[in-house]
C-alpha atoms as a PDB file:
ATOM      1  CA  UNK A   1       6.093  -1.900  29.064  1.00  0.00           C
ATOM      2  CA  UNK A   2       8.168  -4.699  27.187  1.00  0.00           C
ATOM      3  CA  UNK A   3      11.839  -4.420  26.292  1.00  0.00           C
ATOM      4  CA  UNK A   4      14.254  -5.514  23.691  1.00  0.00           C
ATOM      5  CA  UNK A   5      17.938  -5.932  23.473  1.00  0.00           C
ATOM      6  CA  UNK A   6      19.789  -4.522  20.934  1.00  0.00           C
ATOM      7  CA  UNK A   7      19.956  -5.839  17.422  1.00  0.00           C
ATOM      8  CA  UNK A   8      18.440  -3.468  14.121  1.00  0.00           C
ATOM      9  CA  UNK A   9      18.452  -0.833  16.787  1.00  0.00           C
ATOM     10  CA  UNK A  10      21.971  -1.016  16.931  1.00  0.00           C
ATOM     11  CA  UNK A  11      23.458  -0.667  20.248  1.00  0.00           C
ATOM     12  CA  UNK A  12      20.195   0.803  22.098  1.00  0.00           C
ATOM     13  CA  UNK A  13      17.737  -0.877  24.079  1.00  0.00           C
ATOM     14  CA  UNK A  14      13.833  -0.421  22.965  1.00  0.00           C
ATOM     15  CA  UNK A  15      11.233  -0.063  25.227  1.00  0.00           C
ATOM     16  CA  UNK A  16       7.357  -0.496  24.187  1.00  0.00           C
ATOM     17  CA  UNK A  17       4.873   1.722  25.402  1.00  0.00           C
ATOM     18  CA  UNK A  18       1.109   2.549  24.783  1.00  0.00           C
ATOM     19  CA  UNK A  19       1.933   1.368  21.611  1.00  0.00           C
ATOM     20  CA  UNK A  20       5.335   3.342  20.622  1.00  0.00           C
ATOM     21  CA  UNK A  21       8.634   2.174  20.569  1.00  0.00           C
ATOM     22  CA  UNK A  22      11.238   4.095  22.021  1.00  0.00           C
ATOM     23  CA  UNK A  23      15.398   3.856  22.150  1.00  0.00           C
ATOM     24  CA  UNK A  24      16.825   4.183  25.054  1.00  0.00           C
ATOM     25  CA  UNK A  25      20.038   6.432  24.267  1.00  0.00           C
ATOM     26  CA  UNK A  26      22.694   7.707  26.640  1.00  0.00           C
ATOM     27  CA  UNK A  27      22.121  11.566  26.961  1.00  0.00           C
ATOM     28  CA  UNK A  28      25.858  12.176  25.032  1.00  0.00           C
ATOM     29  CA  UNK A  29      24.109  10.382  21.931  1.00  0.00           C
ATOM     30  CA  UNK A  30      21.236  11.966  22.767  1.00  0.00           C
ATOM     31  CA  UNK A  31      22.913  15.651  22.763  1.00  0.00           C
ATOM     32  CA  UNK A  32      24.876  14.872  19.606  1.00  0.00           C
ATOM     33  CA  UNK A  33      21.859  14.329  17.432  1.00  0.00           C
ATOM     34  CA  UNK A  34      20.219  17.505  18.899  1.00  0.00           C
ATOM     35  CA  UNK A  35      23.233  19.346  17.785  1.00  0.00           C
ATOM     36  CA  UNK A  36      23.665  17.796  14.087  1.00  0.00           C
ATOM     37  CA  UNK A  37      19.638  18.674  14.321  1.00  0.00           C
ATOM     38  CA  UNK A  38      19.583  22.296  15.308  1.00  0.00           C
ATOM     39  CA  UNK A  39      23.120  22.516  12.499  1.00  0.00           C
ATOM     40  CA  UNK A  40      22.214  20.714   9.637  1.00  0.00           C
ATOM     41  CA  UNK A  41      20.925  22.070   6.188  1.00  0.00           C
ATOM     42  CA  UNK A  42      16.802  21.519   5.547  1.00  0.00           C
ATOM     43  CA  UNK A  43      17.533  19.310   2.726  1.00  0.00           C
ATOM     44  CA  UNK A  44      19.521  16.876   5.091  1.00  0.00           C
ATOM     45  CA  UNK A  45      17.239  16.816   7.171  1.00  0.00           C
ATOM     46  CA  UNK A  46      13.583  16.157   5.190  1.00  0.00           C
ATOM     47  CA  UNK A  47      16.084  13.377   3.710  1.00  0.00           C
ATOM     48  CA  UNK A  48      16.528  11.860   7.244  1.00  0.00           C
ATOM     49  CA  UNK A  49      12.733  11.849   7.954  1.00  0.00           C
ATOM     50  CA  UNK A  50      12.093  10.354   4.641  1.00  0.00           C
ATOM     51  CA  UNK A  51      14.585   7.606   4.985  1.00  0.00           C
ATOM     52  CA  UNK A  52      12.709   7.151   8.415  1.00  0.00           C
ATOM     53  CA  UNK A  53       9.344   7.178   7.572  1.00  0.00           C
ATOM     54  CA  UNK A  54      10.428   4.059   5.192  1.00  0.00           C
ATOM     55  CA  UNK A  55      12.372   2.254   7.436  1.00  0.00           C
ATOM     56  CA  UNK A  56       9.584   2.575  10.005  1.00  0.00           C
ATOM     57  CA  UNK A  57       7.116   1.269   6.849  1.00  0.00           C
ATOM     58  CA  UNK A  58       9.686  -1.371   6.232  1.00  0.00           C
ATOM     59  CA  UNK A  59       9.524  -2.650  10.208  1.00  0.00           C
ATOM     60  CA  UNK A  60       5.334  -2.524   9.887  1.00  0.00           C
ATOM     61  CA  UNK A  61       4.905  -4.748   6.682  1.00  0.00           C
ATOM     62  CA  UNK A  62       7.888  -6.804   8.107  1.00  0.00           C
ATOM     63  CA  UNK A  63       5.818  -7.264  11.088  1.00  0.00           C
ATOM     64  CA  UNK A  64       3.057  -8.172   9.497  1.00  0.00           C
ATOM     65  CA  UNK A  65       0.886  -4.643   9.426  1.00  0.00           C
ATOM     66  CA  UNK A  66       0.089  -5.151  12.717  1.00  0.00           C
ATOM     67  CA  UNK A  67      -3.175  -2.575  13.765  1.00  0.00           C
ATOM     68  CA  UNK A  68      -3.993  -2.747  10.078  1.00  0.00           C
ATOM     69  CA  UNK A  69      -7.898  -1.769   8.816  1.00  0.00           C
ATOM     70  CA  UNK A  70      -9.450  -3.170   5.588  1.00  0.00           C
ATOM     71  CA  UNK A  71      -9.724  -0.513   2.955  1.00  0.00           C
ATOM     72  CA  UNK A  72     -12.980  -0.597   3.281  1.00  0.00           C
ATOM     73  CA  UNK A  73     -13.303   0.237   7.384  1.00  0.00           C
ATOM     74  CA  UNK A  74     -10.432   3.008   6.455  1.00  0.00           C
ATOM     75  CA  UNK A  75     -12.973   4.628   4.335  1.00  0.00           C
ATOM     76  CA  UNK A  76     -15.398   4.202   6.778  1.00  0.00           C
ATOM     77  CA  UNK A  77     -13.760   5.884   9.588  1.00  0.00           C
ATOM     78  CA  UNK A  78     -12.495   8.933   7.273  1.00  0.00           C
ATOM     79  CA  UNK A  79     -15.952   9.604   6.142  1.00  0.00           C
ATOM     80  CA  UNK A  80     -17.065   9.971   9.737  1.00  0.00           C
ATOM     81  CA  UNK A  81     -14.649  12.833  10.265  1.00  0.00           C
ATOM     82  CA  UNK A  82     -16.144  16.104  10.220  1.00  0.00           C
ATOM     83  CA  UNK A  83     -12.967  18.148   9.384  1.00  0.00           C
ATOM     84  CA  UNK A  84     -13.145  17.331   5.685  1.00  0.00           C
ATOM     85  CA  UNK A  85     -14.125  15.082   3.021  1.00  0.00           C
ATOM     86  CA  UNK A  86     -12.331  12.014   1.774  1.00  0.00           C
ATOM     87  CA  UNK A  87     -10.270  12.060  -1.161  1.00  0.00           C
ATOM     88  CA  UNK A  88      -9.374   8.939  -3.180  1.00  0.00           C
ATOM     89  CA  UNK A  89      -5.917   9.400  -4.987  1.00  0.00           C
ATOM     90  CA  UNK A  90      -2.783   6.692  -5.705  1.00  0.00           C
ATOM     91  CA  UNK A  91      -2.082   4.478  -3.458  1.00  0.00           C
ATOM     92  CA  UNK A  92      -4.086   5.206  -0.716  1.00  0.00           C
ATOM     93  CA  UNK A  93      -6.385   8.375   0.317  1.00  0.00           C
ATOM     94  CA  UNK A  94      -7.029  11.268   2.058  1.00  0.00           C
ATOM     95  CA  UNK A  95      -8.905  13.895   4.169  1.00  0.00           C
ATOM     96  CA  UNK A  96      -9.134  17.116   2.489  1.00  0.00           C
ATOM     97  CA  UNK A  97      -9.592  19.724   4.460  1.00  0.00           C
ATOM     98  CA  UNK A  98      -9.350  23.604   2.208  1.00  0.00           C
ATOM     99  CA  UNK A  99      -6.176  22.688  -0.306  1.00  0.00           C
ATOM    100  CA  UNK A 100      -4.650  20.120   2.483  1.00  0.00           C
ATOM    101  CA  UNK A 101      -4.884  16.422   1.953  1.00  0.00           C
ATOM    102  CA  UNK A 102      -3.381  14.871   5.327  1.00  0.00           C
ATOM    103  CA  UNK A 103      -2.495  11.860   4.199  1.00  0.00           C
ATOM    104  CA  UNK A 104      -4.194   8.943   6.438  1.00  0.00           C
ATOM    105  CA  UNK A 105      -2.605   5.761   4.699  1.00  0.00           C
ATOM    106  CA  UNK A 106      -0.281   4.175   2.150  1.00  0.00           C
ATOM    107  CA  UNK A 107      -0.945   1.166   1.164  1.00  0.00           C
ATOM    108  CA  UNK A 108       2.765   0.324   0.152  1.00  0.00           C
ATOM    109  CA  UNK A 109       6.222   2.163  -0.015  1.00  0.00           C
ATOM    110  CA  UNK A 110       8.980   0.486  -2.442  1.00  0.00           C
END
């Protein structure tokens, strides 16, 4: 486990662990986001896991992809997978699986 000091994680400490960051948040913070959670409209709250998802993309390419795979091994390790077949679309691709493409990368967010 490594830790940082605070910094873009504004006042929190982050921990790294098997591979995961984490915050380290006192339990008030911690029990004021759980309420705005459990009260706030859908459509504020797909916004705030967009707006993460993107910061979290921003963080990755600003790190410099780290854990990365060619395009090529991607493809690879998607056609292995015996839960569907691989679909090629935009920016990236996909396992589809009946009428669900799980989406397994993006190759860039703007």
């Amino acid at each position: 486990m490594t830790a940082s000091q605070a910094g873009d994680h504004g006042p929190y400490e982050v921990i790294h662990l098997g591979g995961e960051a984490a915050a380290i948040v006192p339990l008030a913070d911690l029990r004021r986001l759980q309420a705005v959670q459990r009260h706030a409209p859908v459509e504020v709250l797909e916004q705030a896991e967009v707006e993460a998802t993107v910061t979290a993309h921003r963080e990755w390419v600003a790190a410099g992809r780290p854990g990365a795979v060619s395009h090529e091994e991607a493809m690879a390790n998607c056609s292995a997978s015996s839960e569907g077949r691989v679909v090629a679309y935009g920016a990236g691709f996909g396992v589809l699986d009946d009428d669900l493409i799980t989406v397994e990368h993006v190759d860039r967010v703007e």
